[in-house]
Protein backbone atom coordinates (compact mmCIF):
# COMPACT_ATOMS: atom_id res chain seq x y z
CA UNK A 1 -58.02 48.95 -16.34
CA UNK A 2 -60.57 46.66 -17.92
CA UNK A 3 -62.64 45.76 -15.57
CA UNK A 4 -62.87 47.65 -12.12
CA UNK A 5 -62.08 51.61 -13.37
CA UNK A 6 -64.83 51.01 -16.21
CA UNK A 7 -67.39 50.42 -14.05
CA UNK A 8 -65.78 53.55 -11.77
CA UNK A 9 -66.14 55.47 -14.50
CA UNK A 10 -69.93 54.18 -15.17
CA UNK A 11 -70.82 54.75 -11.58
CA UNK A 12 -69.51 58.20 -11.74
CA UNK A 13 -72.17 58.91 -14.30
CA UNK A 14 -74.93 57.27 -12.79
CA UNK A 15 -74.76 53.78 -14.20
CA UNK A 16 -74.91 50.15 -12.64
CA UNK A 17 -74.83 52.09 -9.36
CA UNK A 18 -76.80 48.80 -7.73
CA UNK A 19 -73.78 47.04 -8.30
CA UNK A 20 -71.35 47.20 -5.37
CA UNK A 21 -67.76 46.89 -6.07
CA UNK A 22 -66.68 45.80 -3.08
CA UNK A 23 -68.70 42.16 -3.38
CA UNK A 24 -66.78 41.79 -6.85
CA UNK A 25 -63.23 42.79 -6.33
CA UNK A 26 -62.66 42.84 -2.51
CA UNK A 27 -59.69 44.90 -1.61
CA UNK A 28 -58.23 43.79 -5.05
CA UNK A 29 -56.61 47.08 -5.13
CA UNK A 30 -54.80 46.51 -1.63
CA UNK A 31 -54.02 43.18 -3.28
CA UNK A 32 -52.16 44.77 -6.65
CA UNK A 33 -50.07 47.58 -4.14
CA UNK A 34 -48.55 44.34 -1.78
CA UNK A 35 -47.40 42.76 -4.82
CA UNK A 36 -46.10 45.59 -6.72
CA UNK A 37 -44.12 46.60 -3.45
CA UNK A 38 -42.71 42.77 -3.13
CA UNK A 39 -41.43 42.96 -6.84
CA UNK A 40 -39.97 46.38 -6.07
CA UNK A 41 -38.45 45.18 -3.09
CA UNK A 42 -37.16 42.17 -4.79
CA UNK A 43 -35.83 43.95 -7.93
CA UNK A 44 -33.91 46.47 -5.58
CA UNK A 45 -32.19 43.93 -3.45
CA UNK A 46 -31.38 41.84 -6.52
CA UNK A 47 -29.85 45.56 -8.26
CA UNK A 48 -28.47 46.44 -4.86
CA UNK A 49 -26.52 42.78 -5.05
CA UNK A 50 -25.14 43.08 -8.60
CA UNK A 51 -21.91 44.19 -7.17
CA UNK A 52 -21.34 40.54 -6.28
CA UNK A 53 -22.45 37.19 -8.02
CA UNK A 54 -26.97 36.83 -8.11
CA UNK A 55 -25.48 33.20 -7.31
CA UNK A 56 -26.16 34.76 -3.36
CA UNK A 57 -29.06 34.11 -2.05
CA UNK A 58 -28.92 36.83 0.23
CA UNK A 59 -31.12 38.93 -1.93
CA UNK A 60 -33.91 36.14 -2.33
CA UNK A 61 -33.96 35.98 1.54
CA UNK A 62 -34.23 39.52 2.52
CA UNK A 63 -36.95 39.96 -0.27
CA UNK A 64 -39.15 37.01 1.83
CA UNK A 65 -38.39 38.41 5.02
CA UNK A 66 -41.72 39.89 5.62
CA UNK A 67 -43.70 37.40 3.17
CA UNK A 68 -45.91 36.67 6.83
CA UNK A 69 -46.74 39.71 8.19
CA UNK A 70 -46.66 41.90 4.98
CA UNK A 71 -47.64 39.70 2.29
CA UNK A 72 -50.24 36.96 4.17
CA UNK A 73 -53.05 39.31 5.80
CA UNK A 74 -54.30 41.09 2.47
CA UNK A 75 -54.69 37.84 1.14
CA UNK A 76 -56.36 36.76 3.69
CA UNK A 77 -58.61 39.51 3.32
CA UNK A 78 -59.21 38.78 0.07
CA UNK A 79 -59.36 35.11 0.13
CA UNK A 80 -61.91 35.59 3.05
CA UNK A 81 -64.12 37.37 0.67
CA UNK A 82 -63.72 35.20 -2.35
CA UNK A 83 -66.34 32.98 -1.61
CA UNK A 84 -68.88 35.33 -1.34
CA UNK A 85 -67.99 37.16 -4.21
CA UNK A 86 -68.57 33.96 -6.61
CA UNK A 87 -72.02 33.98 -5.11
CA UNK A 88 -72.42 37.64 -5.19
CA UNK A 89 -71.02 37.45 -9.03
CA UNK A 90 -73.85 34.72 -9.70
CA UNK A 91 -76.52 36.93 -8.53
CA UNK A 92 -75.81 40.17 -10.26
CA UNK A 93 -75.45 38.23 -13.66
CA UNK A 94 -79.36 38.52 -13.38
CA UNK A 95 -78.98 42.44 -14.19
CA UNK A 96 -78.99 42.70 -18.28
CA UNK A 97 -76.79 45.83 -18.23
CA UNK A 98 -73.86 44.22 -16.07
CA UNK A 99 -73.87 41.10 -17.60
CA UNK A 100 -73.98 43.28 -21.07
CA UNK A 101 -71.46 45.10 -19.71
CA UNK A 102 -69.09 42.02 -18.34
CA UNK A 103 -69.20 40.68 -22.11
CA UNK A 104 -67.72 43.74 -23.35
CA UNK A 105 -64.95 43.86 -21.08
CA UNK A 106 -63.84 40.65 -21.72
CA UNK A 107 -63.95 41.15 -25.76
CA UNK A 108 -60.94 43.79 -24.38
CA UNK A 109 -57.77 42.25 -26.43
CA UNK A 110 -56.29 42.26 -23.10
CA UNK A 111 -58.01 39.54 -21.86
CA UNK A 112 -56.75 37.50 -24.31
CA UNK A 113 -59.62 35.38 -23.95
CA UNK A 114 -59.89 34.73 -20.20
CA UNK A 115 -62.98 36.19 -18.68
CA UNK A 116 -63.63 38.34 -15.06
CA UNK A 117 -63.07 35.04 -13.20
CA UNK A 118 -59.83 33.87 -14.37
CA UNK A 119 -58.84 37.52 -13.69
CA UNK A 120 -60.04 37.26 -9.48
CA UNK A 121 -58.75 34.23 -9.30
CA UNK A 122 -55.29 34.93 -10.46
CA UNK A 123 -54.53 36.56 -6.89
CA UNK A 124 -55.16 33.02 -5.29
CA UNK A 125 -53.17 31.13 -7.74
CA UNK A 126 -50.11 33.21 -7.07
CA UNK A 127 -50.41 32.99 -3.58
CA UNK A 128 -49.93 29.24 -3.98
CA UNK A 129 -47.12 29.79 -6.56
CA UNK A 130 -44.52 31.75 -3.75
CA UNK A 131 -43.33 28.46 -2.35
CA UNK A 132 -42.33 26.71 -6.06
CA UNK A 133 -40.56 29.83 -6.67
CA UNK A 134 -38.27 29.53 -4.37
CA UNK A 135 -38.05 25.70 -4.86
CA UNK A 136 -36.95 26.20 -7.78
CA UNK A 137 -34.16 28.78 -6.79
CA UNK A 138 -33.15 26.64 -4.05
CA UNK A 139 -32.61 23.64 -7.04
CA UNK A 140 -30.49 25.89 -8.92
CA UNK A 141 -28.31 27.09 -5.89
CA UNK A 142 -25.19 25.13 -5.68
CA UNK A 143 -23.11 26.41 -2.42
CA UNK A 144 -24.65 24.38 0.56
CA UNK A 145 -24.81 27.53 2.98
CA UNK A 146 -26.79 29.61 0.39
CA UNK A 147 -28.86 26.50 -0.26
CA UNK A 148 -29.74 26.27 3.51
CA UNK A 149 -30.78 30.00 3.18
CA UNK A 150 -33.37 29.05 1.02
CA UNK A 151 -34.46 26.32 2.09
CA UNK A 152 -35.46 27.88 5.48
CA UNK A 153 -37.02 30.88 3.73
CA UNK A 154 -38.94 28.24 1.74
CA UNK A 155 -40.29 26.91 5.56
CA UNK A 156 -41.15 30.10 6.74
CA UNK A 157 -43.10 30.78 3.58
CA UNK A 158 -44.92 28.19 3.76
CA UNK A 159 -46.03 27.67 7.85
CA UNK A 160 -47.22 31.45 6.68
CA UNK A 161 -49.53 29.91 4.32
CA UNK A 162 -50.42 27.08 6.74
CA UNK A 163 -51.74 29.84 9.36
CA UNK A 164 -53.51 31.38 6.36
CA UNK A 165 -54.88 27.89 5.39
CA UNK A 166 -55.79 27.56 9.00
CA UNK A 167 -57.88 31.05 8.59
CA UNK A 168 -59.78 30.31 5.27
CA UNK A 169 -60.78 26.74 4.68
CA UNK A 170 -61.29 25.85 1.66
CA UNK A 171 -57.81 27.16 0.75
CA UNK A 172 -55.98 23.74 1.00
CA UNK A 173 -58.78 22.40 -1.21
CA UNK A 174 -57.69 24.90 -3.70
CA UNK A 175 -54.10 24.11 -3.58
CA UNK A 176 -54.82 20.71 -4.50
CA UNK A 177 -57.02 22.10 -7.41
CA UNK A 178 -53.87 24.06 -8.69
CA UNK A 179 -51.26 21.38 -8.18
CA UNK A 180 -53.99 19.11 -9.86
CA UNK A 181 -53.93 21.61 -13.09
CA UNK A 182 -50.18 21.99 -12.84
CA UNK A 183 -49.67 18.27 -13.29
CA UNK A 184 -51.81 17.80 -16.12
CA UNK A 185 -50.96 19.59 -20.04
CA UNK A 186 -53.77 19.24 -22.58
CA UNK A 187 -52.20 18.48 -26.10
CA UNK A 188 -53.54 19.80 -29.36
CA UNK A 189 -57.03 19.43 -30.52
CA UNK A 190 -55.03 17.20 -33.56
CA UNK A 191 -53.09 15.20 -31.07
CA UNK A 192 -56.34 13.89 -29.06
CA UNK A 193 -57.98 13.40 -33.04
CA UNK A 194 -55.20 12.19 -35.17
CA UNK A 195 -57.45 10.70 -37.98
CA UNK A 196 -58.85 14.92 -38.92
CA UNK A 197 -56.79 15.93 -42.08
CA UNK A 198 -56.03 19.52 -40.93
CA UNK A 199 -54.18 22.01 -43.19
CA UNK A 200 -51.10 23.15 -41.93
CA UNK A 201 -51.89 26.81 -41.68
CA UNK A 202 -54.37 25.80 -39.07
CA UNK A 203 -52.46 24.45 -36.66
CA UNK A 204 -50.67 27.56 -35.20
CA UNK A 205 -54.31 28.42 -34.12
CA UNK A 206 -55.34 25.35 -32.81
CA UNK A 207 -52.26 24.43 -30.85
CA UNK A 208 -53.19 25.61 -27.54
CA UNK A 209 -56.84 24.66 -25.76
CA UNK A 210 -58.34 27.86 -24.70
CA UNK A 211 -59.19 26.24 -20.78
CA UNK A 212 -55.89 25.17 -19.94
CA UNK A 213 -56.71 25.93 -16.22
CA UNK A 214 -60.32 24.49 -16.45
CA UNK A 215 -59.59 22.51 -13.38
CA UNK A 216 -58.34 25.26 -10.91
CA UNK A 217 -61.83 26.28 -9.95
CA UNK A 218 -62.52 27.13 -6.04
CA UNK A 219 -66.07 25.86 -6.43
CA UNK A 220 -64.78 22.33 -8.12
CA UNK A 221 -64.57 19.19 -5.85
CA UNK A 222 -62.54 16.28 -6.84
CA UNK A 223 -65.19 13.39 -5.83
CA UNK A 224 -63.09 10.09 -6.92
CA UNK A 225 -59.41 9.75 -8.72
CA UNK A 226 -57.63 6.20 -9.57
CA UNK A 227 -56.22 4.08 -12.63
CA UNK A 228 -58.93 2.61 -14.69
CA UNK A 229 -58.07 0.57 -18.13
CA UNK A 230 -59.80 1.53 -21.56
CA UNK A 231 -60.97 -1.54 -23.28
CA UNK A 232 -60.92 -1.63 -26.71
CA UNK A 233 -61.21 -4.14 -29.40
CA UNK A 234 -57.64 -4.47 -30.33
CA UNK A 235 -56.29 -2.77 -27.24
CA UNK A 236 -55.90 -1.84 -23.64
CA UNK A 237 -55.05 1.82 -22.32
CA UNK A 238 -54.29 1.79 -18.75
CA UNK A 239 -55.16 5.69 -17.74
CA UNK A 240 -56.19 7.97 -14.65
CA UNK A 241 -59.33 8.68 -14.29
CA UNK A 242 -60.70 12.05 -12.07
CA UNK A 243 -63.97 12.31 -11.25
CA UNK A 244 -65.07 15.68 -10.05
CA UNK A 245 -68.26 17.15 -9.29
CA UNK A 246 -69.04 18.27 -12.59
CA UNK A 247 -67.03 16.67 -15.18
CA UNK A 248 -64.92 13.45 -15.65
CA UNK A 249 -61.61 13.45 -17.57
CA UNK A 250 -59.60 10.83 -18.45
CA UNK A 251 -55.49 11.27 -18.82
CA UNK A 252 -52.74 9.12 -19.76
CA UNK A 253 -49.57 9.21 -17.32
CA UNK A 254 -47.06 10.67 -18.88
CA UNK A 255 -43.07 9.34 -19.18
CA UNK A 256 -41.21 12.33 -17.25
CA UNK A 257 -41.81 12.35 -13.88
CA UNK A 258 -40.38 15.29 -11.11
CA UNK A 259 -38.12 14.68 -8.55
CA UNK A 260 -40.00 13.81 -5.50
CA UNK A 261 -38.72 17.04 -3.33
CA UNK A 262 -40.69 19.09 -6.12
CA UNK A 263 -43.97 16.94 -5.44
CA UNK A 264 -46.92 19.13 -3.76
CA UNK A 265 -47.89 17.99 -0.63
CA UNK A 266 -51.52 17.97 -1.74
CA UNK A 267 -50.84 14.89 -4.32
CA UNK A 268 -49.05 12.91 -1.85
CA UNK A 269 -52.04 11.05 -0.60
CA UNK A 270 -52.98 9.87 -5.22
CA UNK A 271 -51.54 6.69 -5.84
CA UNK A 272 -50.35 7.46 -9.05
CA UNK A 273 -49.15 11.36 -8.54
CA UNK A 274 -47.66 10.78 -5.28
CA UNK A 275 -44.43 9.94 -6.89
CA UNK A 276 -44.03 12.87 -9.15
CA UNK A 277 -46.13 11.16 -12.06
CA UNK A 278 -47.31 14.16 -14.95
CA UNK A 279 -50.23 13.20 -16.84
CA UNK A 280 -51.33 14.29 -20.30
CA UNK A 281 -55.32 14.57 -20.97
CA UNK A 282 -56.39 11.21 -22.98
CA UNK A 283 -60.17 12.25 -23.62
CA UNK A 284 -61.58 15.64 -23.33
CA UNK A 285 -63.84 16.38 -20.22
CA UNK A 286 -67.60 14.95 -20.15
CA UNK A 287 -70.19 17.32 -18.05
CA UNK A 288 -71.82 14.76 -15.98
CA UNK A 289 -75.24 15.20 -17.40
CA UNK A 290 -73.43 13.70 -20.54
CA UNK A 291 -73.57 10.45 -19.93
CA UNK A 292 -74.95 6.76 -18.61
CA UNK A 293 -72.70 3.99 -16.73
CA UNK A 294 -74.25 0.21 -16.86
CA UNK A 295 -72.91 -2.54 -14.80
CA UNK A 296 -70.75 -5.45 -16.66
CA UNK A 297 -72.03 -8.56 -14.93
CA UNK A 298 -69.16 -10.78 -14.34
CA UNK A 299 -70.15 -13.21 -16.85
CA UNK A 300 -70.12 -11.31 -19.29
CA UNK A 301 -67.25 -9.51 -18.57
CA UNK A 302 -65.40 -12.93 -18.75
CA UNK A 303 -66.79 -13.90 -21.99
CA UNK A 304 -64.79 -10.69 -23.20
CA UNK A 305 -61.48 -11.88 -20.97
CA UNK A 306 -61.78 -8.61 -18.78
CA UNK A 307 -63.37 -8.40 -15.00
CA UNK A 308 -64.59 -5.90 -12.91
CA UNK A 309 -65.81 -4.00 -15.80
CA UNK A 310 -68.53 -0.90 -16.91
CA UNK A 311 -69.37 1.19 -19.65
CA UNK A 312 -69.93 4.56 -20.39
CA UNK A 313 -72.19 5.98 -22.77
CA UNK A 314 -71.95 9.24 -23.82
CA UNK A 315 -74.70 11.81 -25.05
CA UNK A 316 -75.13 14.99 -26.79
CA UNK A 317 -77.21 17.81 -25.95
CA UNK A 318 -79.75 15.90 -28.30
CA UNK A 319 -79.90 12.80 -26.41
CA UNK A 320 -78.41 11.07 -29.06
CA UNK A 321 -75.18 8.46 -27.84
CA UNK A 322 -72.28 9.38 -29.87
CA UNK A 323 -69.75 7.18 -27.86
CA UNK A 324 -69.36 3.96 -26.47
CA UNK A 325 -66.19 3.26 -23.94
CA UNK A 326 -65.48 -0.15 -22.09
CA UNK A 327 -63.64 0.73 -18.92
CA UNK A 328 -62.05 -2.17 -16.50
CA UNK A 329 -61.34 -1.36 -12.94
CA UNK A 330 -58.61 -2.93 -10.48
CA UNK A 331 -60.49 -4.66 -8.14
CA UNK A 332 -64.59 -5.76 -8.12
CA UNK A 333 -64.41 -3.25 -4.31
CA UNK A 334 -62.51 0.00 -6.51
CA UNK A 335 -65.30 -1.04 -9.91
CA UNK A 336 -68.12 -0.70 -7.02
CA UNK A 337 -67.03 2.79 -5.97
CA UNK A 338 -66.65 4.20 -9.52
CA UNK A 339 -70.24 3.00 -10.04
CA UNK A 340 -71.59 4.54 -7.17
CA UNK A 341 -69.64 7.80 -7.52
CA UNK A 342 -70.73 7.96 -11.15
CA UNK A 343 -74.41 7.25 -10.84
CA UNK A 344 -74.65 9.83 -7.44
């Protein structure tokens, strides 16, 4: 309604007719009928089952029976296509009346401030979202029988998104990207800067950071992840550190941790999130254009009564430094790989 029938419409009168449709939204349309059939079929069994207690998980079951062969192959389809309709996207910004066009969609109050991407992405993200659903049912079930129901539904779900991870690559990559953003909350501007006076009828609108899913990009690649300490003078911060290929963040594990059966597969291999670890963001992002790393030669480092340390410096878009940070790694072998990673 925003985005797609617009440019229909503009097409039908003779505009933007170089753009082609199909390179932006795929079968996007294919895409919105499976899903609005799944929810139908779920709400009917669940209405169809109100005679007895919801507490049966029959309904849950018979909505997922054909989750592989109905469900999977459109997304396939689509997934299939994704990657070439970032690139496509990318190339047709160089036309002034699309990307004029583009801007004027997304001022739509329906947006709500997310732009075309987050909107072609959102497809992907549910995909990977079918198999916490029903985690989460299968927590809240308490007969054993019906429990075992679910739990076998939640298998079958996901070998069907094993053969579709099989069929498009890079979609276990993305997975990790999502469970990555789903471990990780971003507090309040005013939390991360507690020294700003800030009146209190400002803090409603500041509350929330407008790229809470910043990291759940298909294009991002996390390059190097691990436990680094903050040095300060009258402190230490142990924190965990992600390096990806355009950014590096910094976040502080937080005190609530998930049970391990709720832990993604993808984070089982991180030292730190492998156990069900959350983590909070410490420092805002830094582009990697943003900043220098020196060496801390040993000696010096031991004068300050750290080891295996390095700093960061941290530019603006003037070239000016506008912060300083010591940062102390586990090991002289793990210090060594952060400098390489960060100077490559």
């Amino acid at each position: 309604q925003v985005f797609m029938e617009p440019l229909q419409e503009l097409q039908c009168e003779g505009y933007l007719l170089s753009v082609d449709l199909r390179s932006i939204f795929a079968n996007l349309e294919e895409l919105c009928k499976v899903s609005m059939n799944f929810c139908h079929t779920l709400l009917n069994v669940v209405e169809a089952s109100r005679s007895e207690k919801f507490s049966s998980a029959n309904a849950i079951v018979q909505a997922f029976e054909k989750f592989g062969s109905v469900m999977c192959p459109p997304y396939q389809r689509y997934c299939t296509s994704y990657g070439n309709s970032i690139t496509y996207r990318e190339e047709v910004k160089s036309n002034e009346d699309y990307a004029a066009f583009i801007k004027w969609c997304e001022r739509n109050p329906k947006c709500q401030r997310l732009k075309l991407t987050d909107f072609l992405v959102a497809p992907i993200q549910r995909l990977v979202k079918y198999p916490l659903l029903l985690q989460k049912i299968a927590q809240y079930t308490a007969e054993p029988n019906q429990s075992s129901s679910i739990e076998n539904t939640l298998h079958e779900v996901q070998e069907s998104l094993q053969a579709l991870e099989g069929k498009v690559s890079w979609l276990s990559h993305f997975q990790l990207m999502q469970d990555l953003q789903n471990s990780i909350s971003w507090p309040a501007v005013y939390d991360l800067d507690t020294k700003t006076a800030l009146p209190e009828s400002l803090r409603h609108a500041l509350a929330q950071q407008p790229c809470r899913n910043l990291i759940g990009s298909p294009r991002r690649q996390l390059v190097l992840d691990g436990t680094l300490t903050v040095v300060e003078s009258n402190r230490t911060t142990d924190i965990y550190a992600l390096l990806f290929d355009d950014m590096l963040l910094f976040t502080k594990p937080k005190k609530g941790k998930r049970k391990s059966s709720e832990v993604p597969s993808s984070l089982k291999r991180h030292s730190v999130l492998k156990d069900g670890t959350l983590l909070s963001v410490f420092r805002q992002p830094v582009a990697l254009d943003r900043f220098m790393v020196y060496d801390v030669e040993a000696d010096q480092a031991s004068s300050l009564g750290i080891k295996n340390a390095f700093v960061l410096v941290q530019e603006n878009r003037f070239q000016q430094m506008t912060s300083v940070t010591m940062l102390q790694a586990s090991s002289e072998e793990s210090k060594r790989n952060w400098l390489t990673q960060l100077a490559s």
